[in-house]
C-alpha atoms as a PDB file:
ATOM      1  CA  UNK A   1      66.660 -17.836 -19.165  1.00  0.00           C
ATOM      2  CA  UNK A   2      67.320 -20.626 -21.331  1.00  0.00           C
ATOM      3  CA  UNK A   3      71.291 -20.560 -23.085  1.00  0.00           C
ATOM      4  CA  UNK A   4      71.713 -22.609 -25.899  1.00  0.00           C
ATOM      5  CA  UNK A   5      74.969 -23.076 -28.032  1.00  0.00           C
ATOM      6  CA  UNK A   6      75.120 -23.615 -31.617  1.00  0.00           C
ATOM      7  CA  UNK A   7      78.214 -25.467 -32.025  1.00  0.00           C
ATOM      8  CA  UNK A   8      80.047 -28.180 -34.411  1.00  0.00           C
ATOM      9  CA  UNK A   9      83.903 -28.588 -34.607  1.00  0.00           C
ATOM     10  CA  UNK A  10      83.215 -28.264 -38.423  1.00  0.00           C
ATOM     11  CA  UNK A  11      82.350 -25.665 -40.470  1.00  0.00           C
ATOM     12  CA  UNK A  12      80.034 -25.172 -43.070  1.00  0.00           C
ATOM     13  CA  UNK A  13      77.490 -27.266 -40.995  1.00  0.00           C
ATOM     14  CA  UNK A  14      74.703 -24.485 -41.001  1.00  0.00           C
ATOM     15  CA  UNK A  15      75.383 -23.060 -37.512  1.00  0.00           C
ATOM     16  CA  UNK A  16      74.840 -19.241 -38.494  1.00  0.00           C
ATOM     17  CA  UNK A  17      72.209 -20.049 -40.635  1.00  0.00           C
ATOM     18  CA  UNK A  18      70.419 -22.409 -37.455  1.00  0.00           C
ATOM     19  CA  UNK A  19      71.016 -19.555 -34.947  1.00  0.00           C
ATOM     20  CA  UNK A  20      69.243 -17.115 -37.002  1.00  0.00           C
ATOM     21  CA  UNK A  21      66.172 -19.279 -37.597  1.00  0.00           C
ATOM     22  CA  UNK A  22      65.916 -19.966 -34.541  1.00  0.00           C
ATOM     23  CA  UNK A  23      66.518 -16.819 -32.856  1.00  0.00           C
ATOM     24  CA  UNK A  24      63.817 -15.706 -35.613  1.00  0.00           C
ATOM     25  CA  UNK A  25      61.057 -18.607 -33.847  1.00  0.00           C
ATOM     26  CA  UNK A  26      61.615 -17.629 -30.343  1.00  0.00           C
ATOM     27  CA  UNK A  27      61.216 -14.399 -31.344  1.00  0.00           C
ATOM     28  CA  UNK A  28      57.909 -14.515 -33.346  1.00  0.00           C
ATOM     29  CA  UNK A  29      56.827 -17.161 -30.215  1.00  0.00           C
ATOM     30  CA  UNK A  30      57.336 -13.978 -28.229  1.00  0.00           C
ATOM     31  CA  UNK A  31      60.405 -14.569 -26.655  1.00  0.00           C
ATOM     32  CA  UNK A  32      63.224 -11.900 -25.686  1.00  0.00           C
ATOM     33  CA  UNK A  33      65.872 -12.867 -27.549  1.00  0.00           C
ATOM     34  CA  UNK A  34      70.190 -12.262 -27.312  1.00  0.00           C
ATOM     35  CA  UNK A  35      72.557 -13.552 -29.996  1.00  0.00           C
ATOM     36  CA  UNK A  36      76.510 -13.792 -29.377  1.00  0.00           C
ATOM     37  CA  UNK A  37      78.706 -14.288 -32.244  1.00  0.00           C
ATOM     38  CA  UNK A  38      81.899 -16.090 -30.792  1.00  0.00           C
ATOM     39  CA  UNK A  39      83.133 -16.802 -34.092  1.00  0.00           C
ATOM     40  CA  UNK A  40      86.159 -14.488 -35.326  1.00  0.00           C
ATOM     41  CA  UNK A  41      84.942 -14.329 -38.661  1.00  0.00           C
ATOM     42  CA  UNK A  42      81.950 -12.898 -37.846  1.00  0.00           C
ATOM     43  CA  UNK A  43      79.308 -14.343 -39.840  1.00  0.00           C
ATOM     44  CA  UNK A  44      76.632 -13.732 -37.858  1.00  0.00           C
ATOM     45  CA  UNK A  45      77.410 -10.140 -37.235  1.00  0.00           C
ATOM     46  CA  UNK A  46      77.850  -9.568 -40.910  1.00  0.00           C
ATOM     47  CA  UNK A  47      74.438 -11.139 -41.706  1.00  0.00           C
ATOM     48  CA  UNK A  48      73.235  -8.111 -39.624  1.00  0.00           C
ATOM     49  CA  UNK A  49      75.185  -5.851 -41.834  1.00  0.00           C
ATOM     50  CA  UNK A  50      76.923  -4.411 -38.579  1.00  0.00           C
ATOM     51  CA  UNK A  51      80.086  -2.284 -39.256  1.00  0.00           C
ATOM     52  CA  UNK A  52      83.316  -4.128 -38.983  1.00  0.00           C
ATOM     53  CA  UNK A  53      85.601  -0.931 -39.854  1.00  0.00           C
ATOM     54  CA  UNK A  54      86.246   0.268 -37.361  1.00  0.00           C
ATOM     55  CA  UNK A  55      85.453  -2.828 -35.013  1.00  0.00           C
ATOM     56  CA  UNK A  56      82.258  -2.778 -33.166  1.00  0.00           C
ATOM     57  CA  UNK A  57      82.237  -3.086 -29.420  1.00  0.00           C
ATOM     58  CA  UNK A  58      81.039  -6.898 -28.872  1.00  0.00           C
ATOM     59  CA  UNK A  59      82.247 -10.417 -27.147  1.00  0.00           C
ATOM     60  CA  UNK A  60      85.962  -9.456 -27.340  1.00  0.00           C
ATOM     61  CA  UNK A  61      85.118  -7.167 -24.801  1.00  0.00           C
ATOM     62  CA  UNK A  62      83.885  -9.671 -22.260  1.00  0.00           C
ATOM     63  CA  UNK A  63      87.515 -10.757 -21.996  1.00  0.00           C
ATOM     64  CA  UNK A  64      89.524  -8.032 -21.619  1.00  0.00           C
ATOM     65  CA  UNK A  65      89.030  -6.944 -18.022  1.00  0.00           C
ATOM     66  CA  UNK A  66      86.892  -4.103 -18.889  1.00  0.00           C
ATOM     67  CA  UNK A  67      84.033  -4.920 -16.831  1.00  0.00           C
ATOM     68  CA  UNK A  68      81.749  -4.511 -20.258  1.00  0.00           C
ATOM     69  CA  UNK A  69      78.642  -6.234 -19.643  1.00  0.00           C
ATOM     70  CA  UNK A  70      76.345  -8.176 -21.929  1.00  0.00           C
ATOM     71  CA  UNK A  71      73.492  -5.529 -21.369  1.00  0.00           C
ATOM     72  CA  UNK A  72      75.925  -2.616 -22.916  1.00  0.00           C
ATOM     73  CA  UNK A  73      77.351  -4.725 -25.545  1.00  0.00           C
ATOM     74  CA  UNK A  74      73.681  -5.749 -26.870  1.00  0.00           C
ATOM     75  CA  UNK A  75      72.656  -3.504 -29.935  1.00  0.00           C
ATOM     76  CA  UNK A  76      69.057  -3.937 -31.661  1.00  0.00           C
ATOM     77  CA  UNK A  77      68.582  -6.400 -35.033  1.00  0.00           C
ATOM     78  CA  UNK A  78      66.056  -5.918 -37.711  1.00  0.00           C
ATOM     79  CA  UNK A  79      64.286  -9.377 -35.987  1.00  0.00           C
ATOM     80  CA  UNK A  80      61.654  -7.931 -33.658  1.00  0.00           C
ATOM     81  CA  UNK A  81      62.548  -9.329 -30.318  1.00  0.00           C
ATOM     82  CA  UNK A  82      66.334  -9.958 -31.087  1.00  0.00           C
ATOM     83  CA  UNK A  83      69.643  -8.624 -29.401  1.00  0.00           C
ATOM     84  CA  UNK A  84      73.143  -9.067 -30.884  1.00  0.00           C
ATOM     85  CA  UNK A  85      76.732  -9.029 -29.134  1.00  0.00           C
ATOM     86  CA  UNK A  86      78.541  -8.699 -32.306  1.00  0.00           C
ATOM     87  CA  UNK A  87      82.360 -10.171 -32.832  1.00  0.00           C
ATOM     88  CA  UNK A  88      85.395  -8.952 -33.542  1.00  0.00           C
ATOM     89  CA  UNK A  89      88.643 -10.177 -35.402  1.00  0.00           C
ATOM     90  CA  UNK A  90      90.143  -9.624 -31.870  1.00  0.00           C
ATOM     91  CA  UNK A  91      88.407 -12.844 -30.937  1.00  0.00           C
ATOM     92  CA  UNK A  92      91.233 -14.991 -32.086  1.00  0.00           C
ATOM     93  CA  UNK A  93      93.485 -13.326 -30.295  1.00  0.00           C
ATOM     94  CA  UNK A  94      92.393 -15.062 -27.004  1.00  0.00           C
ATOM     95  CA  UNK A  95      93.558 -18.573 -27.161  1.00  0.00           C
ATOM     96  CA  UNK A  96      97.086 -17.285 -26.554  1.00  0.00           C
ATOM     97  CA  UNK A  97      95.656 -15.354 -23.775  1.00  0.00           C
ATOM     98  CA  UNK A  98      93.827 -18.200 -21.904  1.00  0.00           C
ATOM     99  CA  UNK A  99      97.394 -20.414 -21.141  1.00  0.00           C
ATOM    100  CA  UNK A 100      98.579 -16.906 -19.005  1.00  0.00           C
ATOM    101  CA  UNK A 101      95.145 -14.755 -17.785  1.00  0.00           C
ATOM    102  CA  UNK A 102      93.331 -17.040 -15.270  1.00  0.00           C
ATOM    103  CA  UNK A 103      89.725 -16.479 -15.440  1.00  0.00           C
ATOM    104  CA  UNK A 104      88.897 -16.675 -19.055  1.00  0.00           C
ATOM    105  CA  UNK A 105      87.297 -19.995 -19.603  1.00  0.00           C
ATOM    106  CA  UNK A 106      84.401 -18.761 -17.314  1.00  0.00           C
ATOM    107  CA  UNK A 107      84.163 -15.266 -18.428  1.00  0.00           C
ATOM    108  CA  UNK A 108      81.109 -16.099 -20.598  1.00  0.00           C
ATOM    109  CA  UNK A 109      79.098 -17.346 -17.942  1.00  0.00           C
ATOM    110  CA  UNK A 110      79.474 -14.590 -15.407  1.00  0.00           C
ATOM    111  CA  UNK A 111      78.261 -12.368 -18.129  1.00  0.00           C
ATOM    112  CA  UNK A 112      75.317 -14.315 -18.550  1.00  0.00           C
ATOM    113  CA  UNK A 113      74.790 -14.476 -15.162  1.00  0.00           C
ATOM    114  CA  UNK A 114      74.557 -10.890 -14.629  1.00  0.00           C
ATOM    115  CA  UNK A 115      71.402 -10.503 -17.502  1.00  0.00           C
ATOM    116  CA  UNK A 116      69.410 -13.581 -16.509  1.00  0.00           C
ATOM    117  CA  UNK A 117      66.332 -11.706 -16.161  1.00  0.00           C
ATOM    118  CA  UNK A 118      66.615  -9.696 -19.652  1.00  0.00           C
ATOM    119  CA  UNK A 119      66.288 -12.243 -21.990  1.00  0.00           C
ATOM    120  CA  UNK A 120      64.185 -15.344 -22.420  1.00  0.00           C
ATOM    121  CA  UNK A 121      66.681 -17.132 -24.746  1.00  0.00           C
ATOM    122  CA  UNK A 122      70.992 -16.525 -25.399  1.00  0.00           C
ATOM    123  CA  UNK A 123      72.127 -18.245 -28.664  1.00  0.00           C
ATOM    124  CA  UNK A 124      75.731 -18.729 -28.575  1.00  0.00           C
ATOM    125  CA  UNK A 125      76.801 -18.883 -32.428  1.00  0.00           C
ATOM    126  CA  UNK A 126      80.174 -20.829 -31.818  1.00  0.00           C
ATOM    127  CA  UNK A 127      83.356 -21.206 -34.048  1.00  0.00           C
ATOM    128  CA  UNK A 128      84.353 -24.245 -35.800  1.00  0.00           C
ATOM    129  CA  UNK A 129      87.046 -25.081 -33.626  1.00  0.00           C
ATOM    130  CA  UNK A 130      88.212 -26.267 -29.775  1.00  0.00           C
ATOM    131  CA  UNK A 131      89.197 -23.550 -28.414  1.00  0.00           C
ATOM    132  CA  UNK A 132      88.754 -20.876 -25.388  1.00  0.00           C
ATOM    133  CA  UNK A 133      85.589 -19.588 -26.897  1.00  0.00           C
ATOM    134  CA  UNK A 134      83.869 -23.005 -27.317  1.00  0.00           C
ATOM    135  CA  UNK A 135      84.662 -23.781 -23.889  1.00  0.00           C
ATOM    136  CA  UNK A 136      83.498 -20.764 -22.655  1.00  0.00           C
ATOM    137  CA  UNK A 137      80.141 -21.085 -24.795  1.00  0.00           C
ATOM    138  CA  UNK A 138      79.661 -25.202 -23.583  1.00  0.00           C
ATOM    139  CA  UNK A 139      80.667 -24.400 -19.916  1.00  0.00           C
ATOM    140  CA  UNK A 140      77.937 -21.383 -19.524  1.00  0.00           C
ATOM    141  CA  UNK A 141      75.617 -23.202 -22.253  1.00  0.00           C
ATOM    142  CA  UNK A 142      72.067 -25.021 -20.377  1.00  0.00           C
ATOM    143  CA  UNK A 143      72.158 -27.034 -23.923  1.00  0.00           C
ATOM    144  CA  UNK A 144      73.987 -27.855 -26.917  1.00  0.00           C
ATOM    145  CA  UNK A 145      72.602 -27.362 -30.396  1.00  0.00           C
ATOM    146  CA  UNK A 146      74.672 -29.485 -32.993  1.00  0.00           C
ATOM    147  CA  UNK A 147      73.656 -28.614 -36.510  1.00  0.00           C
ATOM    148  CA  UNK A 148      75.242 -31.242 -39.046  1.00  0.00           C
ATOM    149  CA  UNK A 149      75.179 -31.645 -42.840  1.00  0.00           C
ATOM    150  CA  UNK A 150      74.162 -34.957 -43.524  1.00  0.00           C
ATOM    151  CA  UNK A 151      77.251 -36.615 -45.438  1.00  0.00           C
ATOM    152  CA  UNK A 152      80.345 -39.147 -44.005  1.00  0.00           C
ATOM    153  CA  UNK A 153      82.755 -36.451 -43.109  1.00  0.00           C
ATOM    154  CA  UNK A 154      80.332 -34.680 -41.273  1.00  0.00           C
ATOM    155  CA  UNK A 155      79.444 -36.966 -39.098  1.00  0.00           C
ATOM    156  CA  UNK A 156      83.010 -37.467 -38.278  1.00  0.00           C
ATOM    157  CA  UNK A 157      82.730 -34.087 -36.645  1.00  0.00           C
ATOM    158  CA  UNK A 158      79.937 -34.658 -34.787  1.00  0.00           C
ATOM    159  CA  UNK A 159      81.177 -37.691 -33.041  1.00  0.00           C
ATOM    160  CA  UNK A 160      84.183 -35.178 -32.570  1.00  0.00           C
ATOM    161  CA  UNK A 161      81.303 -32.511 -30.994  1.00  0.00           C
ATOM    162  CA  UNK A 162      79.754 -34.994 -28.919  1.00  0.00           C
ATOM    163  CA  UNK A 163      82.796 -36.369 -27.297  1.00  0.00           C
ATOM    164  CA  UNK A 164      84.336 -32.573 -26.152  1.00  0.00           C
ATOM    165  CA  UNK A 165      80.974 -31.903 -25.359  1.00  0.00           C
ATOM    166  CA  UNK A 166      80.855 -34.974 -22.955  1.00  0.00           C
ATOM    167  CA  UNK A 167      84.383 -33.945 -21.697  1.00  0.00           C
ATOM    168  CA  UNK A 168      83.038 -30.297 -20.516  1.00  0.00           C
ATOM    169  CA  UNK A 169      80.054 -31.773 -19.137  1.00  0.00           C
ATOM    170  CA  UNK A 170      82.067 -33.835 -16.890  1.00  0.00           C
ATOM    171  CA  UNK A 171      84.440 -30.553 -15.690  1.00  0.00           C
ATOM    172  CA  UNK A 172      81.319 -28.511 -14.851  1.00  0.00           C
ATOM    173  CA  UNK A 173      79.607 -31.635 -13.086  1.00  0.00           C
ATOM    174  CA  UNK A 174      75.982 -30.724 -14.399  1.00  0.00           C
ATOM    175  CA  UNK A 175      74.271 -32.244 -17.596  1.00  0.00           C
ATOM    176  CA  UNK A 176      74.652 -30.821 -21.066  1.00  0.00           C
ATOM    177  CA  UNK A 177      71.658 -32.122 -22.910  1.00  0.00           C
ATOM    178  CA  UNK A 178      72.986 -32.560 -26.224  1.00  0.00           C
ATOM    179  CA  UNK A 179      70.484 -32.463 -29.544  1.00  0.00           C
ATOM    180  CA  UNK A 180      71.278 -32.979 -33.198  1.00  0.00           C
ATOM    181  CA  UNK A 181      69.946 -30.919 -35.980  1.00  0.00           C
ATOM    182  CA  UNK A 182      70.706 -32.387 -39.446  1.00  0.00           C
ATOM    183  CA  UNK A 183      71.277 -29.716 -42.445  1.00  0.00           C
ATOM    184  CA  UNK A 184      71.618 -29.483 -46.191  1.00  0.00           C
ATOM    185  CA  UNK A 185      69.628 -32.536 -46.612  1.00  0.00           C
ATOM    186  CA  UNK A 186      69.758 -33.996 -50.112  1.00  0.00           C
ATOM    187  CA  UNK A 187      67.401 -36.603 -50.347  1.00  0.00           C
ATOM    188  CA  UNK A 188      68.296 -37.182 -54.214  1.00  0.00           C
ATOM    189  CA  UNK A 189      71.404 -38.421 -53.187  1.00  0.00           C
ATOM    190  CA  UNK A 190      72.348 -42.074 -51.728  1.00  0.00           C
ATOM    191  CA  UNK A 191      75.197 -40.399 -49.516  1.00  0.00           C
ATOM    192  CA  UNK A 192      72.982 -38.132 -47.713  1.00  0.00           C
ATOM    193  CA  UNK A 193      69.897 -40.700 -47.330  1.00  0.00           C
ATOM    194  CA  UNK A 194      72.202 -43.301 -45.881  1.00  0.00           C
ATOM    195  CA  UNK A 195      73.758 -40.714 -43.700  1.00  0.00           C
ATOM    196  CA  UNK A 196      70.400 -39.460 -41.925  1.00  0.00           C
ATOM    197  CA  UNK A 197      69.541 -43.237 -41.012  1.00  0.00           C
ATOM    198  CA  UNK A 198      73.620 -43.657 -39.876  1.00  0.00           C
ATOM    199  CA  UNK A 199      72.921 -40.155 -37.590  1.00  0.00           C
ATOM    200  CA  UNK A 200      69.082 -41.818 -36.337  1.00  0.00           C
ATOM    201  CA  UNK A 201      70.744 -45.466 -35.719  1.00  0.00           C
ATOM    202  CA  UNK A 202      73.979 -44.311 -34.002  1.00  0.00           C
ATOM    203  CA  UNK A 203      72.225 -40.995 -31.756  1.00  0.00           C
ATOM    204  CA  UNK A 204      68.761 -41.911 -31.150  1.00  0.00           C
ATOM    205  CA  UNK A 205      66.973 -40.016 -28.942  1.00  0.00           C
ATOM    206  CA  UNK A 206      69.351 -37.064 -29.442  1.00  0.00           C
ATOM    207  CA  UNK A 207      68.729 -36.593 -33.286  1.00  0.00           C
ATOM    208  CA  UNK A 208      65.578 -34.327 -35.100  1.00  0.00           C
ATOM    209  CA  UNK A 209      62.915 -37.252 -36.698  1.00  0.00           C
ATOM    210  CA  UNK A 210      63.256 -34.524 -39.637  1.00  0.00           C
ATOM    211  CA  UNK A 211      65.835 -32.983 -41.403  1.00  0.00           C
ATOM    212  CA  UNK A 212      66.812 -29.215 -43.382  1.00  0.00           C
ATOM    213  CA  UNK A 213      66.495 -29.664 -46.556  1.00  0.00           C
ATOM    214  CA  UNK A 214      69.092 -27.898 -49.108  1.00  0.00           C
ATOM    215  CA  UNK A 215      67.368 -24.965 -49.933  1.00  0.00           C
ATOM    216  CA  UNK A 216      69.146 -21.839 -51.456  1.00  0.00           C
ATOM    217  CA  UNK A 217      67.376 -18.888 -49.664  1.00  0.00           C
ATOM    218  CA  UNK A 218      68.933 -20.083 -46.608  1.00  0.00           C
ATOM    219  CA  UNK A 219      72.398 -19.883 -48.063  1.00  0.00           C
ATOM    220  CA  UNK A 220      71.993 -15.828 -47.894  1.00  0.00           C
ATOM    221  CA  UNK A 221      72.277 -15.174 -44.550  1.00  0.00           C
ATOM    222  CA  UNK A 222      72.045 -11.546 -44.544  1.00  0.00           C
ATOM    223  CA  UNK A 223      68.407 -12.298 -46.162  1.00  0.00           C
ATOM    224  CA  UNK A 224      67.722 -14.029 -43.168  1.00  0.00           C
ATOM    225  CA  UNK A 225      67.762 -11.238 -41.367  1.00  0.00           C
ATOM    226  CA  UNK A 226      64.481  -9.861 -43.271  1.00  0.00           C
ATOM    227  CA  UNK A 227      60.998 -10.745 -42.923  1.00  0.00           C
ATOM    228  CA  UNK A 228      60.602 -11.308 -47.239  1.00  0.00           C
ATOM    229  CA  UNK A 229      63.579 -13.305 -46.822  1.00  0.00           C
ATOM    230  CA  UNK A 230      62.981 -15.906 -44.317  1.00  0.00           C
ATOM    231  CA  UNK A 231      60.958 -18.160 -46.196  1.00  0.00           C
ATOM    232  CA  UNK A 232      60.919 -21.736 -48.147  1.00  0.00           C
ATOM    233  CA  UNK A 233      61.408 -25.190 -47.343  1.00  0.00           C
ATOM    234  CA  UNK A 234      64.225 -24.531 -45.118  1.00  0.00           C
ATOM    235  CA  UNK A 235      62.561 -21.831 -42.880  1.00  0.00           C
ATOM    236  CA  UNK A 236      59.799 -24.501 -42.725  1.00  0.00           C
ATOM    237  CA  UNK A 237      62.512 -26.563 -41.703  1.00  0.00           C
ATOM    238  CA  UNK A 238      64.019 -24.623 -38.876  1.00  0.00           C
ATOM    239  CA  UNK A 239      60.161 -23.696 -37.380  1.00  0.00           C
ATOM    240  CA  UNK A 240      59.641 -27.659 -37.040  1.00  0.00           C
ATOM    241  CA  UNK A 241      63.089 -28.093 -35.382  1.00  0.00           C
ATOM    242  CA  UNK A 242      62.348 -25.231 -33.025  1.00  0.00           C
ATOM    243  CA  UNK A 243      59.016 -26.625 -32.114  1.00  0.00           C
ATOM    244  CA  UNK A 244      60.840 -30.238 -31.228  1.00  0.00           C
ATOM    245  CA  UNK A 245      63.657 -28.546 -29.222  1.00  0.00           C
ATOM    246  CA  UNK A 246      61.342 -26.842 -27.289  1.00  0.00           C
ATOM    247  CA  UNK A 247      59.502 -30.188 -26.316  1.00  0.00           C
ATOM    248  CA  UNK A 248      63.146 -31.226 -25.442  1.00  0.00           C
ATOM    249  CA  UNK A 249      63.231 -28.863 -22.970  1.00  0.00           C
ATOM    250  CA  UNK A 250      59.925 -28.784 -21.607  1.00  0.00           C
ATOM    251  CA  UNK A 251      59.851 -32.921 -21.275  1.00  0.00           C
ATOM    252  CA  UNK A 252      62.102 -33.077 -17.916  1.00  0.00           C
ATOM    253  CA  UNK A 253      60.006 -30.540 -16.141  1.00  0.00           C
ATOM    254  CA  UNK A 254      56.700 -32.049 -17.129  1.00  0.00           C
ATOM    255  CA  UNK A 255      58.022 -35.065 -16.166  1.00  0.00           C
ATOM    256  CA  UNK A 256      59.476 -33.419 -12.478  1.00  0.00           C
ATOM    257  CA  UNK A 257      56.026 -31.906 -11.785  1.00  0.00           C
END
């Protein structure tokens, strides 16, 4: 079981919109699939048009001492092949809980642990901000998915990214390969053109050769969650960037063997 989180420390980078299309590949490649929302507002759990009133069961649970498991929080998506722990508001809730309830910041990856033979692939879809749930999500994560737009102030925020996700890497004392996805490409402009080479010169080797273009039928996430929607340049897009993390992953064991 791979477990990959989709994380940036700013938002509006694309990270609901990149965990769905990918979820969506692995799925259609055959893969059993699980995504966790972690973010309090709940985008991803909304794009699946899951009740919030009253709210659902989901990843609050996993840290409340209720012994709820990943397995029974998991409800069915219209995505063949898909899983969803939903979120709750309750979620931001826990960074006042994490200073006084030992235990937390690994709470994540115990539940993970337990379902390691149900799923294929776990997509962590994190918040935009350093918190409890981000560590959680980068301490049980195998790899880190950084979607960023491609503009100044975003790469500001994913220097931020890179450098927490260097500092959990060293706490947990095993590698967190690290790859960057750039979004909302807009080759007409001179900002985002020079900011694709910028993110190619300054991360090489860590950085898609391609890029998302903007496209608006990915800015409808709930029409993601449909087969007529997922479609255009962007969905094009996300099936290349799929294809190249994949090689990621597969390059260090074709290169153990």
């Amino acid at each position: 079981m791979q477990v990959w989180a989709i994380a940036n420390q700013k938002g509006g980078v694309g990270k609901t919109t990149t965990s769905l299309c990918l979820a969506r590949g692995l799925a259609q490649g055959g893969g059993r699939v699980l995504l966790v929302d972690l973010d309090p507002h709940a985008s991803l759990t909304r794009a699946f048009a899951v009740p919030t009133d009253p709210p659902p069961a989901g990843t609050h649970d996993l840290f409340t001492g209720t012994s709820a498991s990943l397995a029974a929080l998991a409800r069915p998506t219209d995505i063949p092949g898909v899983q969803l722990v939903a979120a709750q508001p309750a979620l931001a809730t826990l960074e006042r809980r994490g200073s006084t309830q030992p235990g937390l910041g690994l709470a994540l990856g115990r539940a993970l642990h337990a379902v390691h033979a149900s799923y294929d692939h776990v997509l962590l879809d994190c918040p935009p901000t350093l918190g409890l749930l981000m560590v959680n999500a980068l301490a049980a994560a195998d790899r880190l998915v950084v979607p960023t737009q491609t503009d100044p102030l975003a790469l500001h925020g994913l220097a931020d990214m890179l450098r927490t996700a260097a500092m959990v890497e060293r706490s947990r004392r095993r590698p967190l390969p690290q790859h960057v996805l750039p979004t909302l490409f807009d080759r007409r402009t001179r900002s985002g053109v020079q900011s694709l080479e910028r993110l190619h010169a300054q991360y090489e080797g860590r950085v898609w050769p391609d890029a998302v273009p903007m496209d608006t039928r990915l800015r409808d996430a709930h029409g993601l969650t449909s087969e007529a929607g997922c479609g255009g340049r962007g969905a094009d897009a996300y099936a290349r960037a799929l294809d190249w993390l994949l090689a990621q992953v597969q390059a260090p064991q074709r290169q153990a063997a």
